[in-house]
PDB file of N, CA and C in Angstrom:
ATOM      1  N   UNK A   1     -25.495  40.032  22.826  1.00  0.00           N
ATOM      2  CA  UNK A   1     -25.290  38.622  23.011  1.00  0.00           C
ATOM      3  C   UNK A   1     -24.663  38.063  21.746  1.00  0.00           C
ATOM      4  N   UNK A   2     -23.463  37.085  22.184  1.00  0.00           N
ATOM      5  CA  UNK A   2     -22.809  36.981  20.865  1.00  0.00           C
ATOM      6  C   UNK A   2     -23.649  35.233  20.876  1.00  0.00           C
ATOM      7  N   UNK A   3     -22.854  34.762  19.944  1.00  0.00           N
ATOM      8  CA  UNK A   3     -23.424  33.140  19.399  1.00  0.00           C
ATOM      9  C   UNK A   3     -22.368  32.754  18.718  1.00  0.00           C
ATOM     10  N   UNK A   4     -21.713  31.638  19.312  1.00  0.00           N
ATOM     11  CA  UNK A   4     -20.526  31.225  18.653  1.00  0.00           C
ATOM     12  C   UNK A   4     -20.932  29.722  18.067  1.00  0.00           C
ATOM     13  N   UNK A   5     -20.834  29.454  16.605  1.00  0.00           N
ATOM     14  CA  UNK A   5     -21.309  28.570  15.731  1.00  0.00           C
ATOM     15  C   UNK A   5     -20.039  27.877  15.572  1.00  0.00           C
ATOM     16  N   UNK A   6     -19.635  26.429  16.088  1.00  0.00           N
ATOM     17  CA  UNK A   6     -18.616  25.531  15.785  1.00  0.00           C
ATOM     18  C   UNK A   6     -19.282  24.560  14.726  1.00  0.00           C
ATOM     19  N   UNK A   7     -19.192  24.769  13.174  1.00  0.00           N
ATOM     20  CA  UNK A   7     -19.951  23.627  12.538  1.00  0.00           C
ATOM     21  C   UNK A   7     -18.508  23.151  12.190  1.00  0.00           C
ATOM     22  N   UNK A   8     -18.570  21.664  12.283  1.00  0.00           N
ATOM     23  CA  UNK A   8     -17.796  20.805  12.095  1.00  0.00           C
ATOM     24  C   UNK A   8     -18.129  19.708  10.683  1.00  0.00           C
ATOM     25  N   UNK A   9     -17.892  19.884   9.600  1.00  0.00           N
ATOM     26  CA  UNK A   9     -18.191  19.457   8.331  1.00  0.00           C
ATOM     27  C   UNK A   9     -17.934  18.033   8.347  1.00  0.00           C
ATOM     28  N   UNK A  10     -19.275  16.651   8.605  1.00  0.00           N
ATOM     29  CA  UNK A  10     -18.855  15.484   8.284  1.00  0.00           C
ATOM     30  C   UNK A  10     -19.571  14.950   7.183  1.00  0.00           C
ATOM     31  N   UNK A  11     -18.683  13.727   7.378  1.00  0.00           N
ATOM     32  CA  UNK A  11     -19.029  12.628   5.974  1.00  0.00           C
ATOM     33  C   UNK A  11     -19.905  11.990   6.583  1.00  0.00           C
ATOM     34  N   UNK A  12     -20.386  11.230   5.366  1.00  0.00           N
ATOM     35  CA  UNK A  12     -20.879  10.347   6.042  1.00  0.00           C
ATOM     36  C   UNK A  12     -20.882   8.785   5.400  1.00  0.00           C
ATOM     37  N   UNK A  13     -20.786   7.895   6.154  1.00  0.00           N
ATOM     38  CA  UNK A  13     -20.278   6.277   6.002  1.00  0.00           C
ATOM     39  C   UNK A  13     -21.203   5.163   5.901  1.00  0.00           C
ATOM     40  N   UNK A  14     -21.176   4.345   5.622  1.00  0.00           N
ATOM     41  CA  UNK A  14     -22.055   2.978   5.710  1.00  0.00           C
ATOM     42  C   UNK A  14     -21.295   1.919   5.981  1.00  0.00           C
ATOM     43  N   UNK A  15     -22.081   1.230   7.478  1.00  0.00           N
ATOM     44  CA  UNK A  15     -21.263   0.422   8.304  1.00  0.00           C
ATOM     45  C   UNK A  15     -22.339  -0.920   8.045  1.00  0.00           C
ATOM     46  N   UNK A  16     -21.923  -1.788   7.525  1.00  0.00           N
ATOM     47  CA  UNK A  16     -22.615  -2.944   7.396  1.00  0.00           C
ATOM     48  C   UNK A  16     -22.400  -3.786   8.657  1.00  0.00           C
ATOM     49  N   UNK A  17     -23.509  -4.291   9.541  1.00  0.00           N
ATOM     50  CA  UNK A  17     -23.473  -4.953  10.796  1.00  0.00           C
ATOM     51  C   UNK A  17     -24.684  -5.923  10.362  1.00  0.00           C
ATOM     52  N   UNK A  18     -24.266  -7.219  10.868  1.00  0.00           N
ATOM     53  CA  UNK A  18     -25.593  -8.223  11.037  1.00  0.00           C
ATOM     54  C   UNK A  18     -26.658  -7.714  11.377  1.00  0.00           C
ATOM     55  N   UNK A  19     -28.073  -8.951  10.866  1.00  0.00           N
ATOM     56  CA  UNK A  19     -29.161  -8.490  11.224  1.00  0.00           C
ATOM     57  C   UNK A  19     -28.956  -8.693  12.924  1.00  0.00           C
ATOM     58  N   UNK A  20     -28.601  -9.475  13.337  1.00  0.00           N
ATOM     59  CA  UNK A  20     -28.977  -9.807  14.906  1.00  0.00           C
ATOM     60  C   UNK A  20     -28.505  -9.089  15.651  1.00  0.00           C
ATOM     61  N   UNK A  21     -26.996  -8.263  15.116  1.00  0.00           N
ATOM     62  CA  UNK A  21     -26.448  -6.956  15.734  1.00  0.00           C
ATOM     63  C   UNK A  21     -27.382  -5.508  15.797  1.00  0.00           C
ATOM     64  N   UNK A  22     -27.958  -5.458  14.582  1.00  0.00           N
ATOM     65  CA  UNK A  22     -28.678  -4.279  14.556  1.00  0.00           C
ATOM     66  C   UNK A  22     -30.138  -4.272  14.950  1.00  0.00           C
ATOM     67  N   UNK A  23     -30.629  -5.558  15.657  1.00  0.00           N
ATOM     68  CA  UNK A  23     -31.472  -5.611  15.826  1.00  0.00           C
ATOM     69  C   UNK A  23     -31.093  -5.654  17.893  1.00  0.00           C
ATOM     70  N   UNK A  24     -30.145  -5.609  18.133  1.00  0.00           N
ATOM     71  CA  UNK A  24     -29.622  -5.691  19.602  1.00  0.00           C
ATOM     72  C   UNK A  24     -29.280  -3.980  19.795  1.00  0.00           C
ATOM     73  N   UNK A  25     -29.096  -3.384  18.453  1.00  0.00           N
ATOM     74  CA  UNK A  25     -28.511  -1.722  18.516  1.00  0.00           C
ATOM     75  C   UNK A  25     -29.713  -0.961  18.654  1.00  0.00           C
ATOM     76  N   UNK A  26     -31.085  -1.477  18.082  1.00  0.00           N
ATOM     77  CA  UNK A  26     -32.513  -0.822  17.972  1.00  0.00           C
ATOM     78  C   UNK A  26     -32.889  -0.972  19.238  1.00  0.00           C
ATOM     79  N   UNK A  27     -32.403  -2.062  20.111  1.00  0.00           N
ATOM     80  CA  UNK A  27     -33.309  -1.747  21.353  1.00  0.00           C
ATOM     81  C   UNK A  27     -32.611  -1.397  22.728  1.00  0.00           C
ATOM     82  N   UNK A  28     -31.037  -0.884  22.327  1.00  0.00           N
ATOM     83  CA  UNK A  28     -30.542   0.138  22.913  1.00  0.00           C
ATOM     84  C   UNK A  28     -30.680   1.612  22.580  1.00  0.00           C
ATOM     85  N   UNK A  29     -31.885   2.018  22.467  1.00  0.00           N
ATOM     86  CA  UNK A  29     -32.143   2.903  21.657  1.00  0.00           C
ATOM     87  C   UNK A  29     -31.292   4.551  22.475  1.00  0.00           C
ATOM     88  N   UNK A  30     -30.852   4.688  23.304  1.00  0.00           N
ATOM     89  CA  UNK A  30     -30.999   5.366  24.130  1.00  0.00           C
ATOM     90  C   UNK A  30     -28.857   5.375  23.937  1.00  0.00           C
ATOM     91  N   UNK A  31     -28.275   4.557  22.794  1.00  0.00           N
ATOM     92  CA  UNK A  31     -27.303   4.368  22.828  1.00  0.00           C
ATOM     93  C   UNK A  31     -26.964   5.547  21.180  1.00  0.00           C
ATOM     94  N   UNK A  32     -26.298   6.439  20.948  1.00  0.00           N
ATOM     95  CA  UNK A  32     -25.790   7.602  20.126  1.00  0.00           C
ATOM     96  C   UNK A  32     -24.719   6.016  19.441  1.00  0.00           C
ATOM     97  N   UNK A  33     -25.157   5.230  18.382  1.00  0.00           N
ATOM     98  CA  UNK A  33     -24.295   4.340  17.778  1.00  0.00           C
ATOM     99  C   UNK A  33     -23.684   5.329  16.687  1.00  0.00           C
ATOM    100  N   UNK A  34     -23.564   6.692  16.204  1.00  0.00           N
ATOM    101  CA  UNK A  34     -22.403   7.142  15.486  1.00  0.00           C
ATOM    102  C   UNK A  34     -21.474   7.418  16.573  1.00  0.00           C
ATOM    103  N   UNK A  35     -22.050   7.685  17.736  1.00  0.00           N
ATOM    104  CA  UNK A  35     -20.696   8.284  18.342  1.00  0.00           C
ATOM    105  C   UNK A  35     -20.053   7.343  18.978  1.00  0.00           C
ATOM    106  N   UNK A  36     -20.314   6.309  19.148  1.00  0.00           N
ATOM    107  CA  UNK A  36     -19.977   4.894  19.661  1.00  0.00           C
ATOM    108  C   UNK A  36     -18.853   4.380  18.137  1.00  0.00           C
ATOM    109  N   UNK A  37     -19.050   4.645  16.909  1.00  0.00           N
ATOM    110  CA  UNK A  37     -18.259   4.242  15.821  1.00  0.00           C
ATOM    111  C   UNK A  37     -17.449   5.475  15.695  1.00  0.00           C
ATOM    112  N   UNK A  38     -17.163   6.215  15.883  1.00  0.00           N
ATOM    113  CA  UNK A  38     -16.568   7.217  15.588  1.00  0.00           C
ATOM    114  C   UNK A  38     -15.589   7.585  16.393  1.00  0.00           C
ATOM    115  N   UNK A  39     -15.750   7.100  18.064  1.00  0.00           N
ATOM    116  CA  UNK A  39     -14.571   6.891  18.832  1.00  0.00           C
ATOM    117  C   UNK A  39     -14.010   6.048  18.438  1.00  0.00           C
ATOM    118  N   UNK A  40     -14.407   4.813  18.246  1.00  0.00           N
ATOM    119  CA  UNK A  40     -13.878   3.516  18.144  1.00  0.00           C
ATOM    120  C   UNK A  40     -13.032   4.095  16.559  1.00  0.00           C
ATOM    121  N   UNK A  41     -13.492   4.674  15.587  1.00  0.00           N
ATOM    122  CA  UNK A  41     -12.700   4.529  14.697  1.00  0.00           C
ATOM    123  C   UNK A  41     -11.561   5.575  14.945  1.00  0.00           C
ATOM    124  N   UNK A  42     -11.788   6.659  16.104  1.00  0.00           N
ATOM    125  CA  UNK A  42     -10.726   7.395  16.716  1.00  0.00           C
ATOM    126  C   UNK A  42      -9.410   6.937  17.215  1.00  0.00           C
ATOM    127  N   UNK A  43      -9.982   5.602  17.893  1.00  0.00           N
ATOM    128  CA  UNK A  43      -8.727   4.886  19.057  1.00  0.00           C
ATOM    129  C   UNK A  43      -8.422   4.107  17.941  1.00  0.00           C
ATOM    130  N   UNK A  44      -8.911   3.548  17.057  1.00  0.00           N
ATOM    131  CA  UNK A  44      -8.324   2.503  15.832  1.00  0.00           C
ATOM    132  C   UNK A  44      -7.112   3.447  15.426  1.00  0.00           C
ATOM    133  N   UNK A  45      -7.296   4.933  14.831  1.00  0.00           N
ATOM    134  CA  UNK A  45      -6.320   5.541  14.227  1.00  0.00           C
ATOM    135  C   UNK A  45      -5.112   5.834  15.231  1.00  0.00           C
ATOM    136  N   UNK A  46      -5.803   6.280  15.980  1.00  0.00           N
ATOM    137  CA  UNK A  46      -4.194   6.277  17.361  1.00  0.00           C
ATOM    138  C   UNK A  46      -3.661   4.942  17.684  1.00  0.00           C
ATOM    139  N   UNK A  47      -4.107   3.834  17.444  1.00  0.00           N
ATOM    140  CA  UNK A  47      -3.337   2.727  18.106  1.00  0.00           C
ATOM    141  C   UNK A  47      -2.653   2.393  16.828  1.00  0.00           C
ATOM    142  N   UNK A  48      -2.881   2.524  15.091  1.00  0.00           N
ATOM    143  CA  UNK A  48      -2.238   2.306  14.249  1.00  0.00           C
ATOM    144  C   UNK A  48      -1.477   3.215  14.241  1.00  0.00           C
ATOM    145  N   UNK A  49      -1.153   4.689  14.700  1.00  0.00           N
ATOM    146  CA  UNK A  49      -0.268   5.761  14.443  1.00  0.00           C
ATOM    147  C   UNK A  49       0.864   5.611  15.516  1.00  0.00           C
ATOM    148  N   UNK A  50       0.460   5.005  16.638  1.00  0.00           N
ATOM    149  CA  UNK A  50       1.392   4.446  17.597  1.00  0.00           C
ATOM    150  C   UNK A  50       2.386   3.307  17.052  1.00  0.00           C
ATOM    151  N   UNK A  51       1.897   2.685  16.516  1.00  0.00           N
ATOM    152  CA  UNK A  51       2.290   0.920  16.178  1.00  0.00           C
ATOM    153  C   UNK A  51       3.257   1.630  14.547  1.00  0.00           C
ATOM    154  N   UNK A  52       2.951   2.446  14.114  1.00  0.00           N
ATOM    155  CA  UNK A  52       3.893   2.920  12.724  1.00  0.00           C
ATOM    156  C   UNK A  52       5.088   3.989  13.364  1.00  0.00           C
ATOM    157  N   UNK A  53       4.517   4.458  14.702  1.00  0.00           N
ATOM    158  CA  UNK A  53       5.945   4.778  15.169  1.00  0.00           C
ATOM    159  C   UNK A  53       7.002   4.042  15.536  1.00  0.00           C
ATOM    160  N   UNK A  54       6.471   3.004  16.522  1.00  0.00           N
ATOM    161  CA  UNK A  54       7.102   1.706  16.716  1.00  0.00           C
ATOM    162  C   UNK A  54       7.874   1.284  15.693  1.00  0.00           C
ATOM    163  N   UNK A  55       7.425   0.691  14.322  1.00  0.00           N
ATOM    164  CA  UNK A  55       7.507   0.170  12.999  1.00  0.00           C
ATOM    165  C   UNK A  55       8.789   1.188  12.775  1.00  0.00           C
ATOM    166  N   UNK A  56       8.452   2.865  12.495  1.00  0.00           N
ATOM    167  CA  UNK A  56       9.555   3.852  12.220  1.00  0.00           C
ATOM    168  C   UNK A  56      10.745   3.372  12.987  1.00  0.00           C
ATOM    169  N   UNK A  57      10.431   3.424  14.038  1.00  0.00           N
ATOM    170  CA  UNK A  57      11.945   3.272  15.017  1.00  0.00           C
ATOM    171  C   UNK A  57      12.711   1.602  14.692  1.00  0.00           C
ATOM    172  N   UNK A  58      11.905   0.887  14.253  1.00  0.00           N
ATOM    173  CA  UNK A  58      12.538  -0.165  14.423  1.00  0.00           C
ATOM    174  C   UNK A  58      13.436  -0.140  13.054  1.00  0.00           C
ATOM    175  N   UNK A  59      12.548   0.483  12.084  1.00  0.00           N
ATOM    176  CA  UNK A  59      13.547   0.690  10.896  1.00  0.00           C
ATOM    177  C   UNK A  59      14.442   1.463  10.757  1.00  0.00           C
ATOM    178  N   UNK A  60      14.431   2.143  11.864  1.00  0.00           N
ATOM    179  CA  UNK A  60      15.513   3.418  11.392  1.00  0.00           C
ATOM    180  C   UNK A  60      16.786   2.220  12.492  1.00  0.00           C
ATOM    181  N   UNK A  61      16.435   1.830  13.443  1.00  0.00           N
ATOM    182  CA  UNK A  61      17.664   1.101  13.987  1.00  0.00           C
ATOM    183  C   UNK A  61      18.135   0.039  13.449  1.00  0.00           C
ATOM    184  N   UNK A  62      17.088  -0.915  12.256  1.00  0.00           N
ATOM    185  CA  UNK A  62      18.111  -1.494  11.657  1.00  0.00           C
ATOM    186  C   UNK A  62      18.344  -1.280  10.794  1.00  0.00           C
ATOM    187  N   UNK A  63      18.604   0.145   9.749  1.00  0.00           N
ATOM    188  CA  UNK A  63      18.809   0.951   8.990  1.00  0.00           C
ATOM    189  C   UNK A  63      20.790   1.004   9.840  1.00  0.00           C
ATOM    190  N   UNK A  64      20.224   1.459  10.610  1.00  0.00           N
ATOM    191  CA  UNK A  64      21.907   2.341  11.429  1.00  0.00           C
ATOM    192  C   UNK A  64      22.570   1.003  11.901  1.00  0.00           C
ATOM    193  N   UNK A  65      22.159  -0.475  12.252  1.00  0.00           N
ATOM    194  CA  UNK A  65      22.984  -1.779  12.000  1.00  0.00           C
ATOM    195  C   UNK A  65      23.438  -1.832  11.079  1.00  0.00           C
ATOM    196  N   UNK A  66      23.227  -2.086   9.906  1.00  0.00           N
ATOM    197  CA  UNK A  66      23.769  -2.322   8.762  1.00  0.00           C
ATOM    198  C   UNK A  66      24.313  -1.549   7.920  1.00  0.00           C
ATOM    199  N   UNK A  67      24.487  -0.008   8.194  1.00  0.00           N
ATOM    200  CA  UNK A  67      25.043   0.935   7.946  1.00  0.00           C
ATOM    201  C   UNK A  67      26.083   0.548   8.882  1.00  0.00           C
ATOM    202  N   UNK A  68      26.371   0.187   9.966  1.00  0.00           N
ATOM    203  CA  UNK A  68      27.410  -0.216  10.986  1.00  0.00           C
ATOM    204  C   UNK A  68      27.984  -0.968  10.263  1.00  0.00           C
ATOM    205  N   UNK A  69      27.543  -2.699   9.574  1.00  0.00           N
ATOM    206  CA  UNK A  69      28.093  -3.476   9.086  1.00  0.00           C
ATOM    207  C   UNK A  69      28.913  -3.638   8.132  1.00  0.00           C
ATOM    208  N   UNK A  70      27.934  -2.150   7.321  1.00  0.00           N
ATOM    209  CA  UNK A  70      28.922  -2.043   6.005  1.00  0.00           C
ATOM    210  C   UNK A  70      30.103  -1.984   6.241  1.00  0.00           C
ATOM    211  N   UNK A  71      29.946  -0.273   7.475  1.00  0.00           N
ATOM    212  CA  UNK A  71      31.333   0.412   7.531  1.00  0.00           C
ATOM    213  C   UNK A  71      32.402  -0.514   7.701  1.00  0.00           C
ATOM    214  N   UNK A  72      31.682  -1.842   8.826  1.00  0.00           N
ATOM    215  CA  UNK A  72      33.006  -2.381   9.476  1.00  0.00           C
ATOM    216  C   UNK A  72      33.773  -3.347   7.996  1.00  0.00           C
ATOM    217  N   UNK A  73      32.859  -3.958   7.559  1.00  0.00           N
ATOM    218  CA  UNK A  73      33.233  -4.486   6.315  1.00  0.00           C
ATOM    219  C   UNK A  73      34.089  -3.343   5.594  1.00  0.00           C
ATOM    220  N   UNK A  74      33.474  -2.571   5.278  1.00  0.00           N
ATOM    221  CA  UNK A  74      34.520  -1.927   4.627  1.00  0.00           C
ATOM    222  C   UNK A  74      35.706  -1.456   4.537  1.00  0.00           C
ATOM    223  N   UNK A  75      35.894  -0.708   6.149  1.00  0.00           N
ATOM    224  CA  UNK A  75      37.092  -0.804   7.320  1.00  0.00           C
ATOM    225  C   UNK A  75      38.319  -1.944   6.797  1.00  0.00           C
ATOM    226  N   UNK A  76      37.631  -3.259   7.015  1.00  0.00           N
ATOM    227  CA  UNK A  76      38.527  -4.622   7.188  1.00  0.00           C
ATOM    228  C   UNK A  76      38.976  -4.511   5.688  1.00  0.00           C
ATOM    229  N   UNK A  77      38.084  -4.654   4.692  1.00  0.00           N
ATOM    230  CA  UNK A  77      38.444  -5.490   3.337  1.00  0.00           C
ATOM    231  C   UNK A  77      38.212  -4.313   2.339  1.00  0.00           C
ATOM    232  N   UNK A  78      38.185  -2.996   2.640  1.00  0.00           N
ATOM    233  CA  UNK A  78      38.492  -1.978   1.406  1.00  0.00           C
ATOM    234  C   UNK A  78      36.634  -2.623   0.623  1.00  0.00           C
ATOM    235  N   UNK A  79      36.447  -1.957  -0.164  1.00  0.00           N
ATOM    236  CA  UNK A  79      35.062  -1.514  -1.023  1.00  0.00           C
ATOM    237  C   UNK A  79      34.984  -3.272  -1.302  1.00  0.00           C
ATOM    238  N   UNK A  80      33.968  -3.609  -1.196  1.00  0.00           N
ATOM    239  CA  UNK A  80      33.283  -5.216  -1.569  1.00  0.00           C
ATOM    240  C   UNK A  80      32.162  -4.510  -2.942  1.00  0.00           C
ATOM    241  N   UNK A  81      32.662  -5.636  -3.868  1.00  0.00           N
ATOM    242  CA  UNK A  81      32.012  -5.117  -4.778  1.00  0.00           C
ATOM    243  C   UNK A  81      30.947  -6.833  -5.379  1.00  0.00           C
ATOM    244  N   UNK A  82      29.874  -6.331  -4.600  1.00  0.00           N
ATOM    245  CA  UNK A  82      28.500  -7.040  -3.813  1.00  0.00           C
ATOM    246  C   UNK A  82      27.062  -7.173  -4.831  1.00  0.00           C
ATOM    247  N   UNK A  83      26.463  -7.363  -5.314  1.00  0.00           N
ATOM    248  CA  UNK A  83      25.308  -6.959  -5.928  1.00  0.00           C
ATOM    249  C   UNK A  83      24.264  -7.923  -5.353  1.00  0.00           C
ATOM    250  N   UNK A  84      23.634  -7.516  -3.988  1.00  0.00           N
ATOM    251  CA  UNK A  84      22.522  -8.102  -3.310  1.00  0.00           C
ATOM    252  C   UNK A  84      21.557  -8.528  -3.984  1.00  0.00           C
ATOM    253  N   UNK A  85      21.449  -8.349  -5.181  1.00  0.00           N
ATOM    254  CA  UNK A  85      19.927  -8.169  -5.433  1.00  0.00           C
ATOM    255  C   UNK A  85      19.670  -9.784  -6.360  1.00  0.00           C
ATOM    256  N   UNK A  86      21.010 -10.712  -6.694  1.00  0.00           N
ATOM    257  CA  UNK A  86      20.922 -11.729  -6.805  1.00  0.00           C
ATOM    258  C   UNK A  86      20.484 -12.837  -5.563  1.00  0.00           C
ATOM    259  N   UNK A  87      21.103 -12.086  -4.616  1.00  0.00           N
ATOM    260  CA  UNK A  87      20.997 -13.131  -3.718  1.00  0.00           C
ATOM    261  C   UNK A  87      19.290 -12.903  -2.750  1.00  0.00           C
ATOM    262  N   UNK A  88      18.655 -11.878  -3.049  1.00  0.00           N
ATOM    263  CA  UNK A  88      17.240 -11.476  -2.627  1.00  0.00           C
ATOM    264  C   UNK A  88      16.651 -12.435  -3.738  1.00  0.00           C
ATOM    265  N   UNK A  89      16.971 -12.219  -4.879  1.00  0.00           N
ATOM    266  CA  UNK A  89      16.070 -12.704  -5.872  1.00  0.00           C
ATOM    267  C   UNK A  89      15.935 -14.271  -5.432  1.00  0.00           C
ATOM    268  N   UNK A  90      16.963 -15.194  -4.834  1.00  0.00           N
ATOM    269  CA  UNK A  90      16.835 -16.835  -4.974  1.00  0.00           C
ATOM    270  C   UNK A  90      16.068 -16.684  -3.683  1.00  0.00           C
ATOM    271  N   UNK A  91      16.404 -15.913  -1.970  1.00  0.00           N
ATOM    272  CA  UNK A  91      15.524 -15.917  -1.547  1.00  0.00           C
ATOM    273  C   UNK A  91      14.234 -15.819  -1.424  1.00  0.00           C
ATOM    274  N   UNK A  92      14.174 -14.893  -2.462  1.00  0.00           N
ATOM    275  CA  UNK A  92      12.204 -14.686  -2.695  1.00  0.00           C
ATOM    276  C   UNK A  92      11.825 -16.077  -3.690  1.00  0.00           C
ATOM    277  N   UNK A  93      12.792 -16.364  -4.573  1.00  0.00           N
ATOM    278  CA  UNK A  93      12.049 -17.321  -5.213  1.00  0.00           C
ATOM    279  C   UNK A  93      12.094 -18.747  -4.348  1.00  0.00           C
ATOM    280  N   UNK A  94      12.819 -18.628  -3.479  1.00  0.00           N
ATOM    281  CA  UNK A  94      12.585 -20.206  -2.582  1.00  0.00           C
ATOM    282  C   UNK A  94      11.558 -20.244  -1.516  1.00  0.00           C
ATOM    283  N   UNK A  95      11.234 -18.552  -1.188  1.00  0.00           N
ATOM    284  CA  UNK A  95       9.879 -18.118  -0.043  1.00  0.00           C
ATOM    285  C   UNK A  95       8.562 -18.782  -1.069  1.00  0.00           C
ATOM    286  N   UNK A  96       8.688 -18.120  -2.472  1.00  0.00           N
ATOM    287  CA  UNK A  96       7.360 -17.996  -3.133  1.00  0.00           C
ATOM    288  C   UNK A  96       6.978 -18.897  -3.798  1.00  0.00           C
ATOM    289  N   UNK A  97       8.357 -19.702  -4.290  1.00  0.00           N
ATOM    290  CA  UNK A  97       8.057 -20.191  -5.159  1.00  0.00           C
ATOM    291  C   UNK A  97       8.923 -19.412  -6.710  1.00  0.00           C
ATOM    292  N   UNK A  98       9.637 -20.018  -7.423  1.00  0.00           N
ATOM    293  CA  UNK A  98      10.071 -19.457  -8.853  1.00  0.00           C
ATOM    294  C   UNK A  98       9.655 -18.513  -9.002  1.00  0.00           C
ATOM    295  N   UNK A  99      10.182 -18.127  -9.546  1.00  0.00           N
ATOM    296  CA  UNK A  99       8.981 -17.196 -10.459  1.00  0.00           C
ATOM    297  C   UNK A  99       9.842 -17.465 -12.025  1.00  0.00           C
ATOM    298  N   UNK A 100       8.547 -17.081 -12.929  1.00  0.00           N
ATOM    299  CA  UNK A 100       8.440 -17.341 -14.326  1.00  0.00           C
ATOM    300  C   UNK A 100       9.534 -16.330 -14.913  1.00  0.00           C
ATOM    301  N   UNK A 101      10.260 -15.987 -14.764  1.00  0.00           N
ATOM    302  CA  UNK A 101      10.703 -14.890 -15.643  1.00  0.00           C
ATOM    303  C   UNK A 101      11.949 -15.435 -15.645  1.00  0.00           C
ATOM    304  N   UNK A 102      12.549 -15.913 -17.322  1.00  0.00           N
ATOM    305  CA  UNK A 102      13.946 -16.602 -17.806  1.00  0.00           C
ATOM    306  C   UNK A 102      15.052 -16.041 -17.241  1.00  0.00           C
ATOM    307  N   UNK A 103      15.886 -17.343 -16.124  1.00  0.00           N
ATOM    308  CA  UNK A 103      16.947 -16.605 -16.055  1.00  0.00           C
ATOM    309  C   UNK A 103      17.777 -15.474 -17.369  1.00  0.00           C
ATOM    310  N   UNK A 104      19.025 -14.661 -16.229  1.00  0.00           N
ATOM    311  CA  UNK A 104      19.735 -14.599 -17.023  1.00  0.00           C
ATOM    312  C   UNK A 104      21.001 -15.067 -17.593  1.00  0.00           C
TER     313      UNK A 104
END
């Protein structure tokens, strides 16, 4: 007779819940509340790993727009010689607010 041993090595966590919650969890006693958190933190990770694929794709397509835009720009008017990073900078400072650091 064989015996096949699957030990599965866990951690272990501390889940802070109200008194009035854990006092509603004590008299479901008959309720396995790690395995009740442990799915739930299962479907949490698949619905965020879904939603960063989403996120991936959306960046990679407007990655390949504006790789479009360049080209066509570039196409029309030969190399534009551009330095974005002035014109990010007044946008962020009109989102945020200034920022402290002396023009140049």
């Amino acid at each position: 007779m064989y015996i096949q041993c699957n030990y599965i090595e866990m951690a272990t966590i501390t889940v802070r819940v109200p008194e009035r919650l854990q006092r509603e969890m004590r008299r479901l006693k008959h309720v396995n509340w790690s395995e009740v958190i442990r799915k739930s933190i299962e479907e949490r990770i698949g619905s965020e790993q879904v939603a960063r694929g989403r996120d991936r794709a959306r960046i990679v397509e407007a990655n390949r727009k504006v790789d479009g835009l360049y080209e066509d720009i570039r196409r029309r008017y030969g190399i534009v010689k551009y330095d974005s990073t002035l014109t990010v900078r007044s946008w962020r400072d009109l989102r945020y607010g200034a920022s402290s650091r002396t023009p140049r």
